[in-house]
PDB file of N, CA and C in Angstrom:
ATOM      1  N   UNK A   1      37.066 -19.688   7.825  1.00  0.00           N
ATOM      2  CA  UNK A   1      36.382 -19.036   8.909  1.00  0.00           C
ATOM      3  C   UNK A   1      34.868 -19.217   8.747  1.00  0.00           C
ATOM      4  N   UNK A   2      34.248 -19.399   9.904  1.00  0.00           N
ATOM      5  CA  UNK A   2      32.483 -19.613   9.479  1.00  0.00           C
ATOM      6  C   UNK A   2      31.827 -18.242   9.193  1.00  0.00           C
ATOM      7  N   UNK A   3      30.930 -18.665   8.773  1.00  0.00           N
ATOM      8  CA  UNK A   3      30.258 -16.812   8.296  1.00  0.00           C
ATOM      9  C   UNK A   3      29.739 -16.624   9.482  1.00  0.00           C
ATOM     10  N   UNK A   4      29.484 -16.992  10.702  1.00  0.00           N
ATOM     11  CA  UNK A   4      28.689 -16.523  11.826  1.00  0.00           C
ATOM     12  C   UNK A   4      29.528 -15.461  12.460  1.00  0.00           C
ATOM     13  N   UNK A   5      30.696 -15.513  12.276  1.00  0.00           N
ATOM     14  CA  UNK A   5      31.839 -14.747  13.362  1.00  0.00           C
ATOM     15  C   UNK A   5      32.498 -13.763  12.073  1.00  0.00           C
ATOM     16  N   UNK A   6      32.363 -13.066  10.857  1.00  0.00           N
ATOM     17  CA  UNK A   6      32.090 -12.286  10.211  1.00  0.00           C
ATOM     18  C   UNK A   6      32.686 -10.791  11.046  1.00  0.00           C
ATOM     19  N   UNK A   7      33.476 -10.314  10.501  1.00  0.00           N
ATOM     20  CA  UNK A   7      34.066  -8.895  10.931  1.00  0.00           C
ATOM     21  C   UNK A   7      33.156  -7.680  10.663  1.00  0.00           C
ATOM     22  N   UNK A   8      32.770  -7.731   9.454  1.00  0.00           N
ATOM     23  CA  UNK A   8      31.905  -6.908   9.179  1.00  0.00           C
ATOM     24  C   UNK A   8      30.187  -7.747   9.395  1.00  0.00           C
ATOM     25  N   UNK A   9      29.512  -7.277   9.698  1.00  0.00           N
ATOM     26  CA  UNK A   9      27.984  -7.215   9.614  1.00  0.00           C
ATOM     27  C   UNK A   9      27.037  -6.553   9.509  1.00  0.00           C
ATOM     28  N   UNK A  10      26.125  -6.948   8.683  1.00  0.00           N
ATOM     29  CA  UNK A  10      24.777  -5.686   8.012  1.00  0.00           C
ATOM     30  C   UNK A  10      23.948  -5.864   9.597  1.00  0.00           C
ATOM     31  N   UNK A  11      23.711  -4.295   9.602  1.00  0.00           N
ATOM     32  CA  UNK A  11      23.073  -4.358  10.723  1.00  0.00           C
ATOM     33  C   UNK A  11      21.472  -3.148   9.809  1.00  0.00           C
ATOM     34  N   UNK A  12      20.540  -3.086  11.051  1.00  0.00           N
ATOM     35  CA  UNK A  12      19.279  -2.051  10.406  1.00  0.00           C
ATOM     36  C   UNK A  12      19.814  -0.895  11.478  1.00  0.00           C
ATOM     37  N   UNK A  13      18.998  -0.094  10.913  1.00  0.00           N
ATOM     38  CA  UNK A  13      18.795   1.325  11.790  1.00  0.00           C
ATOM     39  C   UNK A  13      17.295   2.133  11.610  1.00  0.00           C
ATOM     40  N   UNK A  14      16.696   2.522  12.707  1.00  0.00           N
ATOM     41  CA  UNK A  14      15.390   2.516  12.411  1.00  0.00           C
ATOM     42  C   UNK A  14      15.357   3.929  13.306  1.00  0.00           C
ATOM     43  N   UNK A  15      14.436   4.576  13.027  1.00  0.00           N
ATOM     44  CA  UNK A  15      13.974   6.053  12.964  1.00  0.00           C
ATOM     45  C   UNK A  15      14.184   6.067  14.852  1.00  0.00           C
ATOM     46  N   UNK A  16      13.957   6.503  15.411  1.00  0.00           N
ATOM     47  CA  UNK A  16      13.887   6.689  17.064  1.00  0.00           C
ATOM     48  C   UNK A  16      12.592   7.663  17.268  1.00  0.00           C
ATOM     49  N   UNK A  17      12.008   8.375  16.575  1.00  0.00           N
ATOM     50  CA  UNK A  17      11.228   9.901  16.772  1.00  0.00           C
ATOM     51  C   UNK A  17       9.866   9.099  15.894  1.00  0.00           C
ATOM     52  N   UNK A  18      10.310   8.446  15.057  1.00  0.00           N
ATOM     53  CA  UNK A  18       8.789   7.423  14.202  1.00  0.00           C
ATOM     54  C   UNK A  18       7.410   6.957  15.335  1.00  0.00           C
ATOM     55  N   UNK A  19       8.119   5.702  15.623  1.00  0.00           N
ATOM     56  CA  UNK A  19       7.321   5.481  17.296  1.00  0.00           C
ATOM     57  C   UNK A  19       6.350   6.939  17.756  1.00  0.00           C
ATOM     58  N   UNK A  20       6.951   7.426  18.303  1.00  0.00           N
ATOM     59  CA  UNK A  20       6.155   8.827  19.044  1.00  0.00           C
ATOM     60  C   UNK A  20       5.791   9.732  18.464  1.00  0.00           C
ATOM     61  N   UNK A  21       5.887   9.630  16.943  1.00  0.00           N
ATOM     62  CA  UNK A  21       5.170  11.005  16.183  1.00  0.00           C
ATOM     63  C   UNK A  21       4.185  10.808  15.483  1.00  0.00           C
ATOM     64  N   UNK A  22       3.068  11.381  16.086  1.00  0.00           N
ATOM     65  CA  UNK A  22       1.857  11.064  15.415  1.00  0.00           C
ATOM     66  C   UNK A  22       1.375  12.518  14.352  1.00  0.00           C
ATOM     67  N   UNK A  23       2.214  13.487  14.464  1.00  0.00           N
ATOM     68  CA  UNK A  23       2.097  14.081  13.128  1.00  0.00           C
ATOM     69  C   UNK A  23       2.993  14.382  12.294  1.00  0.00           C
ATOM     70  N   UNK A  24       3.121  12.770  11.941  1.00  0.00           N
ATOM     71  CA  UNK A  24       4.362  12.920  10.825  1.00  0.00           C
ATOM     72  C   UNK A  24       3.432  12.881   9.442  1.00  0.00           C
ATOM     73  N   UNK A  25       4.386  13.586   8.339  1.00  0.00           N
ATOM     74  CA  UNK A  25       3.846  13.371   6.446  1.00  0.00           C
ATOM     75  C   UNK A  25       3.197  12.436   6.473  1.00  0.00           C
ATOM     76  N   UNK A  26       3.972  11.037   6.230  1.00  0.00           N
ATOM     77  CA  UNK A  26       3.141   9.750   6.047  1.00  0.00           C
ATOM     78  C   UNK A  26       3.357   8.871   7.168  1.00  0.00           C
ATOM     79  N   UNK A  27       2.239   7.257   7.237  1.00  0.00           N
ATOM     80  CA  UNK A  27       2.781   6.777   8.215  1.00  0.00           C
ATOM     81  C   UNK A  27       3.605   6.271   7.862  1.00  0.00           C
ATOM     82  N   UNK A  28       3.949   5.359   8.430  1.00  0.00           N
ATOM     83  CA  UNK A  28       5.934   4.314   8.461  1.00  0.00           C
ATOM     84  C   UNK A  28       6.549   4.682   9.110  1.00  0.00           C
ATOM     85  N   UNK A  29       7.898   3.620   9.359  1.00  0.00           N
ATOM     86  CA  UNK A  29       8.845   3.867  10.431  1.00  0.00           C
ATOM     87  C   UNK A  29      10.059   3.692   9.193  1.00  0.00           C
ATOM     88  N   UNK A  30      10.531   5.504   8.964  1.00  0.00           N
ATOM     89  CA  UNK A  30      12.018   4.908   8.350  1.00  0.00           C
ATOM     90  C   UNK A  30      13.665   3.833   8.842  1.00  0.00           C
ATOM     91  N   UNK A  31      13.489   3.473   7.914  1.00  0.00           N
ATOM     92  CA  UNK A  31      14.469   1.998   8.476  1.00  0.00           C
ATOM     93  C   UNK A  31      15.840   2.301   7.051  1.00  0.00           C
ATOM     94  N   UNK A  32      16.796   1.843   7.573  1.00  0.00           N
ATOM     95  CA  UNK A  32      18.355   1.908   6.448  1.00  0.00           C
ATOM     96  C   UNK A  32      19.303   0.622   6.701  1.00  0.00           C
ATOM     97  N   UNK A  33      19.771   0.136   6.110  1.00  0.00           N
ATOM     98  CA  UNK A  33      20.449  -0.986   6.336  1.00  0.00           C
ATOM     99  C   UNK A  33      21.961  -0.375   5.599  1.00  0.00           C
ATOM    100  N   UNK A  34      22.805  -1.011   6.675  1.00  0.00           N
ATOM    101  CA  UNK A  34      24.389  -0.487   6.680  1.00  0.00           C
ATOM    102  C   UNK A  34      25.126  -1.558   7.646  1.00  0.00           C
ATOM    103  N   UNK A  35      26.846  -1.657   7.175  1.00  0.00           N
ATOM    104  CA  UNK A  35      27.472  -2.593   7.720  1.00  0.00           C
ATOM    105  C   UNK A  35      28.604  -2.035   8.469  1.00  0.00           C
ATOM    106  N   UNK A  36      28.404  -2.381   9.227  1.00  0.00           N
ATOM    107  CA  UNK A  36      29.636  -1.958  10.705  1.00  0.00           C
ATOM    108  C   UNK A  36      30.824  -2.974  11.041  1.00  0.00           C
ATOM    109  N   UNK A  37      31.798  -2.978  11.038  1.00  0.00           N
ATOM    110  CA  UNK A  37      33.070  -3.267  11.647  1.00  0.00           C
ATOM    111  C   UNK A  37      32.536  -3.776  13.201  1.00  0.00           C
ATOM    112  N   UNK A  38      32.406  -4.847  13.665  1.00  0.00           N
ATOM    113  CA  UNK A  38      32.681  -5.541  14.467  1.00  0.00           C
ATOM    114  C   UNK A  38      33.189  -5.708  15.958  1.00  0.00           C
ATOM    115  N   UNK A  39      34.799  -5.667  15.502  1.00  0.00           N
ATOM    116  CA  UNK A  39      35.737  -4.947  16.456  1.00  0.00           C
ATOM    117  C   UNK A  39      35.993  -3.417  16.833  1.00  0.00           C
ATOM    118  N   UNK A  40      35.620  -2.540  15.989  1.00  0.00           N
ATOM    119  CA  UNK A  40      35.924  -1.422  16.132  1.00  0.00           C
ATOM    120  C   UNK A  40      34.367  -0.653  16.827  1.00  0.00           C
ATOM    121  N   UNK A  41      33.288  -1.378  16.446  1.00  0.00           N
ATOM    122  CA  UNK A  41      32.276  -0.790  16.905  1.00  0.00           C
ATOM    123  C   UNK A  41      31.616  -1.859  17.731  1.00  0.00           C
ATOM    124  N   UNK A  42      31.764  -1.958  19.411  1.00  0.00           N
ATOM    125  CA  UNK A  42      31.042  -2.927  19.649  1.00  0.00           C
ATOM    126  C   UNK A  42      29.588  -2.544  20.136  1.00  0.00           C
ATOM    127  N   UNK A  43      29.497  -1.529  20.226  1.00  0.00           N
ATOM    128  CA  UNK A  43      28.322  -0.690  20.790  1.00  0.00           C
ATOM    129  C   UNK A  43      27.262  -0.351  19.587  1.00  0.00           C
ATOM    130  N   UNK A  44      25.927  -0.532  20.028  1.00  0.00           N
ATOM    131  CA  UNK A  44      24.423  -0.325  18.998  1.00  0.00           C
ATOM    132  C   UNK A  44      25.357   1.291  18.388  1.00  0.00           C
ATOM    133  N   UNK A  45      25.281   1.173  17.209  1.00  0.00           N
ATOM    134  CA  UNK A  45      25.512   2.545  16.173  1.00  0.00           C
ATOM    135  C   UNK A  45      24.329   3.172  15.945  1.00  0.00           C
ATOM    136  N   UNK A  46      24.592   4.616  16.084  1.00  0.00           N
ATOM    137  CA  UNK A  46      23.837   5.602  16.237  1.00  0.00           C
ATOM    138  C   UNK A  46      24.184   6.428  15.235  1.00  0.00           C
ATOM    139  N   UNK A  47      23.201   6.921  13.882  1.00  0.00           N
ATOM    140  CA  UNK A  47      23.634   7.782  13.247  1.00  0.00           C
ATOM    141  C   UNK A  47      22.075   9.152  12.958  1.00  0.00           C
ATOM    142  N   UNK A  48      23.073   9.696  12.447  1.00  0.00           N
ATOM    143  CA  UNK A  48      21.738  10.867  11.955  1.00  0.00           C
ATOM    144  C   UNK A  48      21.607  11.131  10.180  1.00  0.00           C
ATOM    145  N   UNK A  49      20.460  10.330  10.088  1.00  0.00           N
ATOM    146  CA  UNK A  49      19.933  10.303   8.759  1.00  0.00           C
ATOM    147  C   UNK A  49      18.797  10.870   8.606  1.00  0.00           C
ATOM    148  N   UNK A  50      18.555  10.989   7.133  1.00  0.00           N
ATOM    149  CA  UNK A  50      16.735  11.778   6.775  1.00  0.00           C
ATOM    150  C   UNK A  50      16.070  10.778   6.969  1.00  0.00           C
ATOM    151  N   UNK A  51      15.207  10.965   7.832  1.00  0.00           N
ATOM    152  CA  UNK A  51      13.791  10.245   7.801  1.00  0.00           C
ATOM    153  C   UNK A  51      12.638  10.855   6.625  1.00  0.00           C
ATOM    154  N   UNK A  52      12.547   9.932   5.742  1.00  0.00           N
ATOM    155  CA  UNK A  52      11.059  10.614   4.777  1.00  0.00           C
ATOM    156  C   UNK A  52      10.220  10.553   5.780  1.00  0.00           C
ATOM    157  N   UNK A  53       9.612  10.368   6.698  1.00  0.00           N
ATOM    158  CA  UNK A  53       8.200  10.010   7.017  1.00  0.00           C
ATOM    159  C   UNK A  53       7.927  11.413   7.709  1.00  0.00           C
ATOM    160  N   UNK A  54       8.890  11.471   8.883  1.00  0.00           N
ATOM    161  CA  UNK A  54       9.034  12.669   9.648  1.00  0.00           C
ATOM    162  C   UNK A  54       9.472  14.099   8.569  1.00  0.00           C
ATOM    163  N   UNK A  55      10.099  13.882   7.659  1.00  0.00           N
ATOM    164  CA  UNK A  55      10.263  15.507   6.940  1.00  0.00           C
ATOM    165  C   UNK A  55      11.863  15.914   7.846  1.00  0.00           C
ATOM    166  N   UNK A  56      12.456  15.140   8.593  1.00  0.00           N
ATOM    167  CA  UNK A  56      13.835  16.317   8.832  1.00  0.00           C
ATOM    168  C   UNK A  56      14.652  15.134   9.401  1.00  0.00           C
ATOM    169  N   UNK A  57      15.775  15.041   9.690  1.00  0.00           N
ATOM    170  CA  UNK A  57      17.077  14.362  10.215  1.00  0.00           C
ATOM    171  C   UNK A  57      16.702  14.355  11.337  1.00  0.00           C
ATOM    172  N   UNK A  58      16.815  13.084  11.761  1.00  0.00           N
ATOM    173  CA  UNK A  58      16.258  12.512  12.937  1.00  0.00           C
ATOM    174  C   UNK A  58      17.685  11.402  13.591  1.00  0.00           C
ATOM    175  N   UNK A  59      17.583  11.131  14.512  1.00  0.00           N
ATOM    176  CA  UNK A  59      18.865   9.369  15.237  1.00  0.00           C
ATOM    177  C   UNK A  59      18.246   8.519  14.253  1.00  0.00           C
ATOM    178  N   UNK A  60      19.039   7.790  14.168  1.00  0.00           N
ATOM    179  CA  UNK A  60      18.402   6.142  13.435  1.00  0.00           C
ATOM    180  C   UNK A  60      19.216   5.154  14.565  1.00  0.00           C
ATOM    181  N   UNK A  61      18.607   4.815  14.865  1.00  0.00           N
ATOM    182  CA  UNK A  61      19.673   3.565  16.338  1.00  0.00           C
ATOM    183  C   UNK A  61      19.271   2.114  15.747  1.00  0.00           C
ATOM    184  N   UNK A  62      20.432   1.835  15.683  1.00  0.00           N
ATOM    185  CA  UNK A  62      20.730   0.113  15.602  1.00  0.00           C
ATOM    186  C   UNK A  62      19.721  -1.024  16.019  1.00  0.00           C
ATOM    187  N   UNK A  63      18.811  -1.286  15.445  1.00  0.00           N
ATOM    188  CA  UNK A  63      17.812  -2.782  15.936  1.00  0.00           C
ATOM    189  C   UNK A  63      18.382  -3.676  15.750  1.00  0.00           C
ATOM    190  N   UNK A  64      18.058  -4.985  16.624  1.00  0.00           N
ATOM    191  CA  UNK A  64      18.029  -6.241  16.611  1.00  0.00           C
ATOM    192  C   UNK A  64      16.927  -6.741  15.068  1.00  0.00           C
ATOM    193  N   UNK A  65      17.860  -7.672  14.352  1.00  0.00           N
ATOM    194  CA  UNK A  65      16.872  -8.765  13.848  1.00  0.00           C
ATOM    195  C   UNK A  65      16.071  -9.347  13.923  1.00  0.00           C
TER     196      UNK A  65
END
């Protein structure tokens, strides 16, 4: 099988609330890298993780490469 068509794939996830908060702790945009199932998830994954930058659990939504 070629590695392009891969079931599983590492995808990023990046803060959503980073962008628009200008009084966050520090600057940066928290970012997490995690691998999703393919077939079972064909839709951008949406999770809720700690952001260090912001100080509290924030969306992290699925970016493009």
């Amino acid at each position: 099988m070629a590695k392009s068509r891969e079931i599983r794939v590492t995808i990023n996830l990046e803060c959503i609330n980073c962008p628009e908060n200008f009084e966050k702790r520090y600057k940066g945009i928290s970012r997490y890298t995690t691998r999703k199932n393919r077939r079972n998830t064909s839709m951008r994954l949406e999770l809720k993780k700690f952001c260090r930058y912001c100080g509290r659990h924030t969306i992290h939504r699925e970016i493009k490469k």
